[in-house]
N, C-alpha and C. Protein backbone atom coordinates (compact mmCIF):
# COMPACT_ATOMS: atom_id res chain seq x y z
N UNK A 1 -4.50 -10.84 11.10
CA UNK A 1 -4.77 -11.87 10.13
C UNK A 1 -4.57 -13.22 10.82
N UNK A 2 -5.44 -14.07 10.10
CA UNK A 2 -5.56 -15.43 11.28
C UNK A 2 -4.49 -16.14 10.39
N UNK A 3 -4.04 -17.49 11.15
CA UNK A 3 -2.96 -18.03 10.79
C UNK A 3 -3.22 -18.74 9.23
N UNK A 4 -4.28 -19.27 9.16
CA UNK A 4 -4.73 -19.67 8.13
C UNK A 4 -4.59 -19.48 6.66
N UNK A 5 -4.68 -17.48 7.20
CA UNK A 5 -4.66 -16.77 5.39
C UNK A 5 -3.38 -16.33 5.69
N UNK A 6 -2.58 -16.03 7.18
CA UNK A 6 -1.11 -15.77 6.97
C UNK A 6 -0.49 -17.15 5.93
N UNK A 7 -0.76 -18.49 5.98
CA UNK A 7 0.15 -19.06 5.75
C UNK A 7 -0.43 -19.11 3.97
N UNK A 8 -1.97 -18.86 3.83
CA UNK A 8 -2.54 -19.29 2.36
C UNK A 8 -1.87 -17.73 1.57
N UNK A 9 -1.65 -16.78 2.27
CA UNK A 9 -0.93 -15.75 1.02
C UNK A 9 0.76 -15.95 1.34
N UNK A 10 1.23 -16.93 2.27
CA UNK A 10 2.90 -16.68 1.95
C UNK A 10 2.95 -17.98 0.58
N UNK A 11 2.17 -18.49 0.50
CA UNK A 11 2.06 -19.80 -0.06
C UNK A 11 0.96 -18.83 -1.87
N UNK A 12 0.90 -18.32 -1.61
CA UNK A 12 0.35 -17.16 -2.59
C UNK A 12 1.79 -16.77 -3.24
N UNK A 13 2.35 -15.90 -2.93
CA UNK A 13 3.70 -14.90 -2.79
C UNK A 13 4.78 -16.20 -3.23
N UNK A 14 4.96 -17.40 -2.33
CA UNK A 14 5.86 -17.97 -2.83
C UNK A 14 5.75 -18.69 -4.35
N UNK A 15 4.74 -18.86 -5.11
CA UNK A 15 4.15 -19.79 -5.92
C UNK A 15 4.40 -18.42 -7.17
N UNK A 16 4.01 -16.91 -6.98
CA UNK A 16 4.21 -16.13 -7.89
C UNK A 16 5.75 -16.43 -8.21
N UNK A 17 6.55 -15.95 -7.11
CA UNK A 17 8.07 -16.04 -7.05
C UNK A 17 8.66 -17.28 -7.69
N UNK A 18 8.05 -18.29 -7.62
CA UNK A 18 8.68 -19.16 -8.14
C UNK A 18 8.29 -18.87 -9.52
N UNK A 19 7.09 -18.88 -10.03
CA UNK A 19 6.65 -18.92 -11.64
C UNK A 19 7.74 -17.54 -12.03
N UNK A 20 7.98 -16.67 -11.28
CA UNK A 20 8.75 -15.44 -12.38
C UNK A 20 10.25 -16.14 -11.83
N UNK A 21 10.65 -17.08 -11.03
CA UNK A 21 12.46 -17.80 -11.54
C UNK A 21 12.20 -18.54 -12.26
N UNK A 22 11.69 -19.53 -12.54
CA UNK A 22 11.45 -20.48 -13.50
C UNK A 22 11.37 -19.88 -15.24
N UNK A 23 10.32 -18.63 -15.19
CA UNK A 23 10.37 -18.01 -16.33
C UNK A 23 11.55 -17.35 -16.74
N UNK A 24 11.98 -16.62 -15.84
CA UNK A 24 13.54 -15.33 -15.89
C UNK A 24 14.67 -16.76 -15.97
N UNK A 25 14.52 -18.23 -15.84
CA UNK A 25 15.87 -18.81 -16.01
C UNK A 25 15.47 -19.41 -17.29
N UNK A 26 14.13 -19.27 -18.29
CA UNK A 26 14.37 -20.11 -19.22
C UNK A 26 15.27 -18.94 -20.55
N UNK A 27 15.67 -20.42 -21.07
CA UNK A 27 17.00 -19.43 -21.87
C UNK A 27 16.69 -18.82 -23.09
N UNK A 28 17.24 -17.61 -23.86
CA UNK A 28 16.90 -16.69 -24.65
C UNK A 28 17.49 -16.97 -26.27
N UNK A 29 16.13 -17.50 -26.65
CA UNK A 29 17.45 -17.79 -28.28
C UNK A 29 18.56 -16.65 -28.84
N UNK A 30 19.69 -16.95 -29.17
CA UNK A 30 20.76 -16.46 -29.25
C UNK A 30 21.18 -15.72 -28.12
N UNK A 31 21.12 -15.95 -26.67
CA UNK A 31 21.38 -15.32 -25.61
C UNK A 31 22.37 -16.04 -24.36
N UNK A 32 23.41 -15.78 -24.52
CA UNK A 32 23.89 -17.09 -23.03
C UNK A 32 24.82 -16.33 -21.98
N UNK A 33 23.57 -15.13 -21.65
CA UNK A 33 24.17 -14.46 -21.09
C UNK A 33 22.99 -14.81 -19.70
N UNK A 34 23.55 -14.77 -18.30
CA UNK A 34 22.77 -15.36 -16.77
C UNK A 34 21.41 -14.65 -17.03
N UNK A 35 20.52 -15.19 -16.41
CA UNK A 35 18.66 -14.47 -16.80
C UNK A 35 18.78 -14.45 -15.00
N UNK A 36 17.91 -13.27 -14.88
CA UNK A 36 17.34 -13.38 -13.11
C UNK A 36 16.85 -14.41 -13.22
N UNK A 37 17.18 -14.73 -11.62
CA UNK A 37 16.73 -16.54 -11.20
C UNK A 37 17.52 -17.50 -11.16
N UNK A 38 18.32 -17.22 -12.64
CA UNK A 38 19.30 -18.51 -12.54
C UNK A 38 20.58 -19.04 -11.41
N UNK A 39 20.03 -18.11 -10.20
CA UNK A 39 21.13 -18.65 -9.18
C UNK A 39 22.45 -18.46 -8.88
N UNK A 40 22.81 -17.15 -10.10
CA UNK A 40 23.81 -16.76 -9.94
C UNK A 40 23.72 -14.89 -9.89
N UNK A 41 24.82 -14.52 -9.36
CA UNK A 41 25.32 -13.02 -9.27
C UNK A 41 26.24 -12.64 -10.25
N UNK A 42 25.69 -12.48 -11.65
CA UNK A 42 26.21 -12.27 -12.71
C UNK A 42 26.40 -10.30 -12.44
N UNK A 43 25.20 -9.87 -12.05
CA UNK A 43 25.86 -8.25 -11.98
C UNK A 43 26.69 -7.83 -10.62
N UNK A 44 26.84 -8.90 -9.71
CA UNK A 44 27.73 -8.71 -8.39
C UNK A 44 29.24 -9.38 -9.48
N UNK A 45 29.38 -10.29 -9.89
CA UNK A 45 30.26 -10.42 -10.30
C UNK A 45 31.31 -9.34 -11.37
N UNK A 46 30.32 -8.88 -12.25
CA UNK A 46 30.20 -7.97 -13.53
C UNK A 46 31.49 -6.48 -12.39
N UNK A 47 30.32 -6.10 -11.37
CA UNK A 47 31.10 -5.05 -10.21
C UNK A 47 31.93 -5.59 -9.84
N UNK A 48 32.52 -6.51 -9.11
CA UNK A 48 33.57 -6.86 -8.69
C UNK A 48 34.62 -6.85 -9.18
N UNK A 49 34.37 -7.45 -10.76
CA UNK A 49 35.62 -7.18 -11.88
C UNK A 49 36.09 -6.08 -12.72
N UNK A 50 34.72 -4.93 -12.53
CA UNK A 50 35.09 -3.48 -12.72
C UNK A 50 35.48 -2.67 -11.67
N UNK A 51 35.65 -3.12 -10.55
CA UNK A 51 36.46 -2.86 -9.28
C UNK A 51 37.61 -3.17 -9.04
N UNK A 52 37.95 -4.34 -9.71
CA UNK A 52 39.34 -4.53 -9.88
C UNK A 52 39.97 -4.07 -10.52
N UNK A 53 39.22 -2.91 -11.45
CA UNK A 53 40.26 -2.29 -12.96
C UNK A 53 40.47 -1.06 -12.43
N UNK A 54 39.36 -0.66 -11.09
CA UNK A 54 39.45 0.88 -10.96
C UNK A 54 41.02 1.20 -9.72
N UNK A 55 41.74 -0.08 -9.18
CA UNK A 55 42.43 -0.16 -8.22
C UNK A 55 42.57 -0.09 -7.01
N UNK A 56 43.38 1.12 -6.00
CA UNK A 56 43.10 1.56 -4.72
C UNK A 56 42.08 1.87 -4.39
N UNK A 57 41.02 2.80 -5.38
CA UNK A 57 39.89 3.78 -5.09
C UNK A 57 39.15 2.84 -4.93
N UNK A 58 38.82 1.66 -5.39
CA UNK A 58 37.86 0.70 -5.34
C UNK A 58 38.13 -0.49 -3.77
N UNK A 59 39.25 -0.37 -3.40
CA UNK A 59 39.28 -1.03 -2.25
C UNK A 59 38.18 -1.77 -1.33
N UNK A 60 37.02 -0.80 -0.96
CA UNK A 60 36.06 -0.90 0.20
C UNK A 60 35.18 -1.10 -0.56
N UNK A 61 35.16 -1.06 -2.01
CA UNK A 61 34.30 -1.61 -3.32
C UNK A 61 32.94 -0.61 -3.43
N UNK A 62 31.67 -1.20 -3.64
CA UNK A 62 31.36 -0.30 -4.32
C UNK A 62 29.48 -0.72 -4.43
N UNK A 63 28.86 0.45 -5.25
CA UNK A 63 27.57 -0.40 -5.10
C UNK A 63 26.44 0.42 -6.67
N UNK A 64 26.35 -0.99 -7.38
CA UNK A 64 25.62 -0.22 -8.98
C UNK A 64 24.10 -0.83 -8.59
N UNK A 65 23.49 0.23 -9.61
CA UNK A 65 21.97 -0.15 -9.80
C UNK A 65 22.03 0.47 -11.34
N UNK A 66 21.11 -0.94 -11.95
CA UNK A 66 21.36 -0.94 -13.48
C UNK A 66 19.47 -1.17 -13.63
N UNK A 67 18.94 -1.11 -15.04
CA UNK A 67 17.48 -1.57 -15.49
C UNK A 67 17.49 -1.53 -16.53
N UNK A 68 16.62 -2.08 -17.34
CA UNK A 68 16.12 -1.96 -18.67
C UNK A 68 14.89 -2.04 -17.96
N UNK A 69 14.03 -0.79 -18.87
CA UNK A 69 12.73 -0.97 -18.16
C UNK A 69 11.59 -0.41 -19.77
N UNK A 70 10.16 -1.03 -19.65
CA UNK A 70 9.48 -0.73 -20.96
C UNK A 70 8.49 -0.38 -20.12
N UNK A 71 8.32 1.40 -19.83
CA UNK A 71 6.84 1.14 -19.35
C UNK A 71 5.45 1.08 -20.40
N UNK A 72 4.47 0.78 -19.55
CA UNK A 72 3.05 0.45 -20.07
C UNK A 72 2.90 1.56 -21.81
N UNK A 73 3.39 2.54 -21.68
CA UNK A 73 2.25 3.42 -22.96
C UNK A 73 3.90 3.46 -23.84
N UNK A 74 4.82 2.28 -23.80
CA UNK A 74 5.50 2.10 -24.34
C UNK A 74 7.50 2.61 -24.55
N UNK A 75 7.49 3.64 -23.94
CA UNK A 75 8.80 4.02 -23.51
C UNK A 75 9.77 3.24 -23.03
N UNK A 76 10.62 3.39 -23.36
CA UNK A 76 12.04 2.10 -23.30
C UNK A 76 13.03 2.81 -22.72
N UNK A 77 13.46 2.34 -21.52
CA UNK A 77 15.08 3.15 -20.84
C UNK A 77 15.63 1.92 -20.82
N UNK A 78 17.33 2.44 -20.35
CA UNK A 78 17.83 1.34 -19.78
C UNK A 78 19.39 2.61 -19.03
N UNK A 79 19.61 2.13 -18.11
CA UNK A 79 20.30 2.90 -17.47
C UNK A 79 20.86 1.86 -16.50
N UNK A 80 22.20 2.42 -16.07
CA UNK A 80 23.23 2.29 -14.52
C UNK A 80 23.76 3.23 -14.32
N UNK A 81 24.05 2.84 -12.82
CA UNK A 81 24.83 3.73 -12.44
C UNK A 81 25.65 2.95 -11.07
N UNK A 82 27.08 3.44 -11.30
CA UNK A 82 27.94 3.00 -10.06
C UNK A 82 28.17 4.08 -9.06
N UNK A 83 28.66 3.68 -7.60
CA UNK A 83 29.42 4.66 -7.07
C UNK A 83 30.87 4.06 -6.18
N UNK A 84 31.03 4.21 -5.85
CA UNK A 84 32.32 3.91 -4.93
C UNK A 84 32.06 3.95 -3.52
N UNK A 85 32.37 3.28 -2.62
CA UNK A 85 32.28 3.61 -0.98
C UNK A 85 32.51 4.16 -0.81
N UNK A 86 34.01 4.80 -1.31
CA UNK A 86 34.45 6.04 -0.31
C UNK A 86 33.59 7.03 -1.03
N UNK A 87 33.36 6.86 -1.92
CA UNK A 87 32.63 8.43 -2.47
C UNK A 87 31.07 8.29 -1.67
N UNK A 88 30.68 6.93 -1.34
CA UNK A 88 29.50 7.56 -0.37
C UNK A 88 29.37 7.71 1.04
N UNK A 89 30.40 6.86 1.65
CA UNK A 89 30.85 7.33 3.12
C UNK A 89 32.20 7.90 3.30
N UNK A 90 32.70 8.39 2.46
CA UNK A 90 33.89 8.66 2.80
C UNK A 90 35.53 8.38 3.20
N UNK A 91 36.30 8.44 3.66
CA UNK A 91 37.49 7.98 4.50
C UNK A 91 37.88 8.74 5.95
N UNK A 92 37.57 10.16 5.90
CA UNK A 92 37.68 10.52 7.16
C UNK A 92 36.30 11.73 7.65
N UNK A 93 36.31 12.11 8.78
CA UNK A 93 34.96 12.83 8.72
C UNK A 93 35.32 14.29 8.30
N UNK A 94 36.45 14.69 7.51
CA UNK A 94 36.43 15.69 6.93
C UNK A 94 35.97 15.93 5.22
N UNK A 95 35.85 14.26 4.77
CA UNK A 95 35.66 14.12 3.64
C UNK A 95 34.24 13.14 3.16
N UNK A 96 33.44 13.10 4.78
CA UNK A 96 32.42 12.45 4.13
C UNK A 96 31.37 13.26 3.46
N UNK A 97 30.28 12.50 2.37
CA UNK A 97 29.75 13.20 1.77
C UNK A 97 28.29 13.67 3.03
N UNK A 98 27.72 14.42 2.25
CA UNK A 98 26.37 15.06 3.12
C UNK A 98 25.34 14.60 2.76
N UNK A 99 25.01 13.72 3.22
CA UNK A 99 24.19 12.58 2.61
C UNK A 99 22.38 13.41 2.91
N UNK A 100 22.45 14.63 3.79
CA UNK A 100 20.98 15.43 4.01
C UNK A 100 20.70 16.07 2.76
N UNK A 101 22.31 16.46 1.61
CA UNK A 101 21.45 16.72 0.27
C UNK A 101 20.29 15.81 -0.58
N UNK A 102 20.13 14.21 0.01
CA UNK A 102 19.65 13.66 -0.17
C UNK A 102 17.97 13.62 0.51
N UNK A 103 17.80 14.06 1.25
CA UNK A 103 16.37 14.46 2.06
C UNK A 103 15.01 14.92 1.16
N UNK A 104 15.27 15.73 0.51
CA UNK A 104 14.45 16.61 -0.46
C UNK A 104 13.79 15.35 -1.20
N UNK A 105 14.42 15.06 -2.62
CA UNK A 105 14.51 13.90 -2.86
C UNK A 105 13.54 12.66 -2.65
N UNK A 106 14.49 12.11 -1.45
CA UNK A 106 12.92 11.03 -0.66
C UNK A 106 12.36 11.33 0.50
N UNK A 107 12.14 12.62 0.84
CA UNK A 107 10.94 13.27 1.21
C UNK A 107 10.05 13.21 0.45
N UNK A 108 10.50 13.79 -0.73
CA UNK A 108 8.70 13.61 -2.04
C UNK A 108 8.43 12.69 -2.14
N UNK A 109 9.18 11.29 -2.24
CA UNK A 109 8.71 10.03 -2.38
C UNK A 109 7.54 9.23 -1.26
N UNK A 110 8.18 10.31 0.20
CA UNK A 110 7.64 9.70 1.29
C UNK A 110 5.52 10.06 1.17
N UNK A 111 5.17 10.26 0.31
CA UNK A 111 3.68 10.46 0.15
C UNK A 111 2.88 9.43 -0.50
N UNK A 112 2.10 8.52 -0.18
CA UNK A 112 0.95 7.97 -0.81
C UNK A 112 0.73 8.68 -2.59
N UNK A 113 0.18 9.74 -1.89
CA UNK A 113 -0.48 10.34 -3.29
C UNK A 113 0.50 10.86 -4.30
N UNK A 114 1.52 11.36 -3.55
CA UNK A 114 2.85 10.94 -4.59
C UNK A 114 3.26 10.40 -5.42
N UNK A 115 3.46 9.25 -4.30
CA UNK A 115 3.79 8.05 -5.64
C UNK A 115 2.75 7.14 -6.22
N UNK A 116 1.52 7.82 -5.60
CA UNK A 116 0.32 7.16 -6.96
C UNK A 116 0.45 7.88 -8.38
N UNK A 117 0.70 9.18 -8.24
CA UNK A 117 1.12 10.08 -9.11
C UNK A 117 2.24 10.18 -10.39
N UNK A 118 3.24 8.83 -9.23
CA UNK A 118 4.10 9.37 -10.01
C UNK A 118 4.04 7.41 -10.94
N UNK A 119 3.64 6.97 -10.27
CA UNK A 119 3.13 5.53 -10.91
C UNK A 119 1.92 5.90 -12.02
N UNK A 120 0.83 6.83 -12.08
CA UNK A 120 -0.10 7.03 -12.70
C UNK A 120 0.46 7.50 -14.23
N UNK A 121 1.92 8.63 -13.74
CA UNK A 121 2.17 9.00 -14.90
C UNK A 121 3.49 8.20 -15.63
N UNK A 122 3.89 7.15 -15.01
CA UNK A 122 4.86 5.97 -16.01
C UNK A 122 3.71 5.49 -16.61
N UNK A 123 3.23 5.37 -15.98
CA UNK A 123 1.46 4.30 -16.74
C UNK A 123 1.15 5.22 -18.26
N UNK A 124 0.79 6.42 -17.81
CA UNK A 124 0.73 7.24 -19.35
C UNK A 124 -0.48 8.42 -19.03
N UNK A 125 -0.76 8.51 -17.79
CA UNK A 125 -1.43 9.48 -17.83
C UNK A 125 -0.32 10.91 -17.27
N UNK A 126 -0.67 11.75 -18.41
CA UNK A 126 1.00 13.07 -18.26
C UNK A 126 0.09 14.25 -17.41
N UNK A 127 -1.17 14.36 -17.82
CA UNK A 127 -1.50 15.52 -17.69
C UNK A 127 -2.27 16.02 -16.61
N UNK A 128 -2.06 17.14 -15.91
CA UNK A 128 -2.57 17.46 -14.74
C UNK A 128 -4.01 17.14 -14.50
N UNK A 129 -4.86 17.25 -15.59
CA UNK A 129 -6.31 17.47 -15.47
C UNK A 129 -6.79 15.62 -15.49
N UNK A 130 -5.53 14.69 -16.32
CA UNK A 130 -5.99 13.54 -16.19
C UNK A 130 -5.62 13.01 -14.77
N UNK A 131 -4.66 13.37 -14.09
CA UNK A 131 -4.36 13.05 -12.73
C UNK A 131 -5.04 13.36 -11.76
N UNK A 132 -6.30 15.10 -12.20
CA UNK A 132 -7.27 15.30 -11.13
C UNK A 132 -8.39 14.07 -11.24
N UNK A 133 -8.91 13.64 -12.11
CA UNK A 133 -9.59 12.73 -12.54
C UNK A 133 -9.19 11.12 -11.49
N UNK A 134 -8.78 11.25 -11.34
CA UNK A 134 -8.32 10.02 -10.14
C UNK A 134 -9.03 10.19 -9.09
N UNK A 135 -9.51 9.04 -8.26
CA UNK A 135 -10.09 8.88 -7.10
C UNK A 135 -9.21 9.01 -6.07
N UNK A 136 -9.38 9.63 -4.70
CA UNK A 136 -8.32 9.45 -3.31
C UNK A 136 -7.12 10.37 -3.64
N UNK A 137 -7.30 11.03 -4.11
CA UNK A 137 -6.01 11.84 -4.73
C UNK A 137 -6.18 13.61 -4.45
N UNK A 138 -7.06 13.81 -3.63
CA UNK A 138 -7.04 14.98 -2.94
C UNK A 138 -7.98 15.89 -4.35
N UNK A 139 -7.87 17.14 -4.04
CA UNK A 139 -8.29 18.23 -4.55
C UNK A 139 -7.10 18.92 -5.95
N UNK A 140 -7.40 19.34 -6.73
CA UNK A 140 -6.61 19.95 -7.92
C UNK A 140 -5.43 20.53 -7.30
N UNK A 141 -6.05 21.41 -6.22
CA UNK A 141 -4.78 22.10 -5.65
C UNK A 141 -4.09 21.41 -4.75
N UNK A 142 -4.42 20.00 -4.32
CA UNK A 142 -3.68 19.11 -3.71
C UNK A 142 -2.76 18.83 -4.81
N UNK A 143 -2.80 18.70 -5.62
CA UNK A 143 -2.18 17.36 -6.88
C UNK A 143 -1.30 18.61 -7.62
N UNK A 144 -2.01 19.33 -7.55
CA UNK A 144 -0.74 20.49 -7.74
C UNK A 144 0.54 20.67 -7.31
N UNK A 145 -0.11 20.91 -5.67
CA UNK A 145 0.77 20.85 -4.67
C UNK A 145 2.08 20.00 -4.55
N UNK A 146 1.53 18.25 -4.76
CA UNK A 146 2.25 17.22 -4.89
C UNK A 146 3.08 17.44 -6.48
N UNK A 147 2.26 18.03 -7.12
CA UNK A 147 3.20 17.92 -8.56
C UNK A 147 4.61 18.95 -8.59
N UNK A 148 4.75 19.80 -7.87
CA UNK A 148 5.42 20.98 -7.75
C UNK A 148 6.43 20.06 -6.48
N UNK A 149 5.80 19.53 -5.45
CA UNK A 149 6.95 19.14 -4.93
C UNK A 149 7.83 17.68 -5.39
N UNK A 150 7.28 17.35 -6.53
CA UNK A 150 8.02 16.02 -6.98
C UNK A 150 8.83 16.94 -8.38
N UNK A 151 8.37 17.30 -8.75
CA UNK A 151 9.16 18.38 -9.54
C UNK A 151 10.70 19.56 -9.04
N UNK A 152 10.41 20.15 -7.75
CA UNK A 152 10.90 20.57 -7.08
C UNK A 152 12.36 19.42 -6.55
N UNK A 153 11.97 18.25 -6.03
CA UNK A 153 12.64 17.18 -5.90
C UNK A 153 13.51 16.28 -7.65
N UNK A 154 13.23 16.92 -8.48
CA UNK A 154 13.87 16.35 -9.72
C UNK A 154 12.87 14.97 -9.98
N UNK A 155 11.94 14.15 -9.56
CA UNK A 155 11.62 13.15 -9.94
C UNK A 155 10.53 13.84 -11.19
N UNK A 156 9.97 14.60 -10.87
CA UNK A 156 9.19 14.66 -12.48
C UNK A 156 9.49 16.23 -13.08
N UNK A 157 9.26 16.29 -14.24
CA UNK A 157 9.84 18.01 -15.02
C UNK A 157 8.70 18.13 -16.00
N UNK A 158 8.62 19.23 -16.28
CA UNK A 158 6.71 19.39 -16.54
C UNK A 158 7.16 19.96 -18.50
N UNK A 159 6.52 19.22 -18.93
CA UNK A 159 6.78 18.78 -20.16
C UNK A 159 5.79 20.10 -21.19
N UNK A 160 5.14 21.24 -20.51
CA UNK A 160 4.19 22.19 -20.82
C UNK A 160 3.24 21.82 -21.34
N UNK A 161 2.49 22.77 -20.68
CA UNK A 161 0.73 22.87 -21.19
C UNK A 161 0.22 21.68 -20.06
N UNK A 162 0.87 21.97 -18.89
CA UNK A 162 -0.03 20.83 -18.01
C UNK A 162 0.54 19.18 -17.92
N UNK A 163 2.03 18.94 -19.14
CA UNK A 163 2.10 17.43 -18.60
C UNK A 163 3.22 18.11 -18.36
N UNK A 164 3.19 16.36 -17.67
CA UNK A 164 4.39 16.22 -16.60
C UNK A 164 5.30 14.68 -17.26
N UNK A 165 6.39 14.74 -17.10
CA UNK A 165 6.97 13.45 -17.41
C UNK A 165 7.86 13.16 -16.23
N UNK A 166 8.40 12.30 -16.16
CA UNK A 166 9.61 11.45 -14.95
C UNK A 166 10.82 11.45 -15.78
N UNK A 167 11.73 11.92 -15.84
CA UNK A 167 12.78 12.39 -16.64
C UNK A 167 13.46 11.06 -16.69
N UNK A 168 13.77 10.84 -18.19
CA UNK A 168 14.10 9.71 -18.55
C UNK A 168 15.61 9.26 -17.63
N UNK A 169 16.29 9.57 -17.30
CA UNK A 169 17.45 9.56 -15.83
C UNK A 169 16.93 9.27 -14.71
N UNK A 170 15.62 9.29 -14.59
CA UNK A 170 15.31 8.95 -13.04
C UNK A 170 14.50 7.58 -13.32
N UNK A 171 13.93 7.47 -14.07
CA UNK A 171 12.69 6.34 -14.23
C UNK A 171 13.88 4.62 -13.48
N UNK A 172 14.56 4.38 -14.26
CA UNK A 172 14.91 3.35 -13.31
C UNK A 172 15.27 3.76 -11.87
N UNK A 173 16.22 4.71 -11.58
CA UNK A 173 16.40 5.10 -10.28
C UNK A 173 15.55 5.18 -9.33
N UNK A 174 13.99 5.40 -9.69
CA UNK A 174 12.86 5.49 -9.29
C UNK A 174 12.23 4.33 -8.50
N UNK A 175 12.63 3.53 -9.70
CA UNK A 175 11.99 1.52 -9.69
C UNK A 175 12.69 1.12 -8.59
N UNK A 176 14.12 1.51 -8.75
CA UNK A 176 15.40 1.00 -7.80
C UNK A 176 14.86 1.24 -5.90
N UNK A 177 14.43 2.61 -6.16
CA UNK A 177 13.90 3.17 -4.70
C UNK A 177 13.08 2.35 -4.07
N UNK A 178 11.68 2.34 -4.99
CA UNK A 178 10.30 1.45 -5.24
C UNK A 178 10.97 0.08 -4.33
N UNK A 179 12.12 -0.47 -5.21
CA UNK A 179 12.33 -1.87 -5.33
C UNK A 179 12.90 -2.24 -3.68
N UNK A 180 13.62 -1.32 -3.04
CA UNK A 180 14.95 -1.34 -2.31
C UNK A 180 13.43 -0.68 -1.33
N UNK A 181 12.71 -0.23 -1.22
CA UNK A 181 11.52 -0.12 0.02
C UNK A 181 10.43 -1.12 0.08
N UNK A 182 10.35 -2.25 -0.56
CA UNK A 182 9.72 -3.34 -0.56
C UNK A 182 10.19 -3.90 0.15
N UNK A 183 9.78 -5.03 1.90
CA UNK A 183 10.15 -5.62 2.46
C UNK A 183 10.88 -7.12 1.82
């Protein structure tokens, strides 16, 4: 890319970013609680002070991922979740955790057609035959294939007769992944 459109899409990218802080800091009638944007670490803070209640165990502190999320064909979650350091690296190497139970997991994620799949069906399409219907998405028994191993992996659980849903426990955890593999 020539320097030109490098600098006309960071100047793209920065101009979105700014319109969604400007929007996320304007304030919420009856609300005076921090909005993304406003410049502060209201959920770093929020952890820090529920780290201080948990005591010793919290020492090396800790790390949450929280959402409220509405997808497109209308479904509403909202979920967190904390963990502790030592509970994800441990204290000695007899007690760290096995972090390869984690492989499976985001292995399935690691596919294109995957996670078009698995974006197609937050969107609202559930059902196998509407997911063959997609362009670039391989053969039936491809999408099969992929559906069994995202299933297999816990990100989607097959709702019978051909749909599939993203189990309401994973859908933010999902976004979080999404979010945390974006440069």
């Amino acid at each position: 890319m020539e320097l030109e459109e490098r600098v006309a899409e960071l100047e793209r990218r920065l101009a979105v970013l700014e319109s969604v802080a400007e929007s996320a800091a304007e304030p919420v009638a009856g609300s005076a609680k921090p909005k993304l944007g406003a410049g502060d670490f209201w959920a770093l803070e929020g952890l820090k002070e529920q780290l201080g209640h948990v005591g010793e165990a919290a020492a090396d502190g800790g790390v949450l991922f929280t959402g409220a999320v509405k997808l497109p064909a209308g479904e509403r979650y909202e979920w967190q979740y904390g963990a502790l350091t030592v509970g994800l690296l441990g204290n000695t190497r007899e007690d760290r955790p096995d972090w390869a139970e984690a492989a499976e997991p985001l292995a399935a994620l690691g596919h294109p057609v995957r996670l078009r799949l698995l974006r197609e069906i937050l969107g609202g399409r559930r059902t196998a035959a509407e997911l063959a219907e997609l362009d670039n998405t391989g053969t039936t028994g491809q999408i099969y294939h992929h559906l069994r191993l995202l299933t297999g992996a816990g990100w989607l659980h097959s709702a019978g007769r051909g749909r599939y849903e993203v189990p309401a426990a994973r859908v933010v955890p999902l976004l979080v992944v999404l979010t945390a593999a974006w440069p």
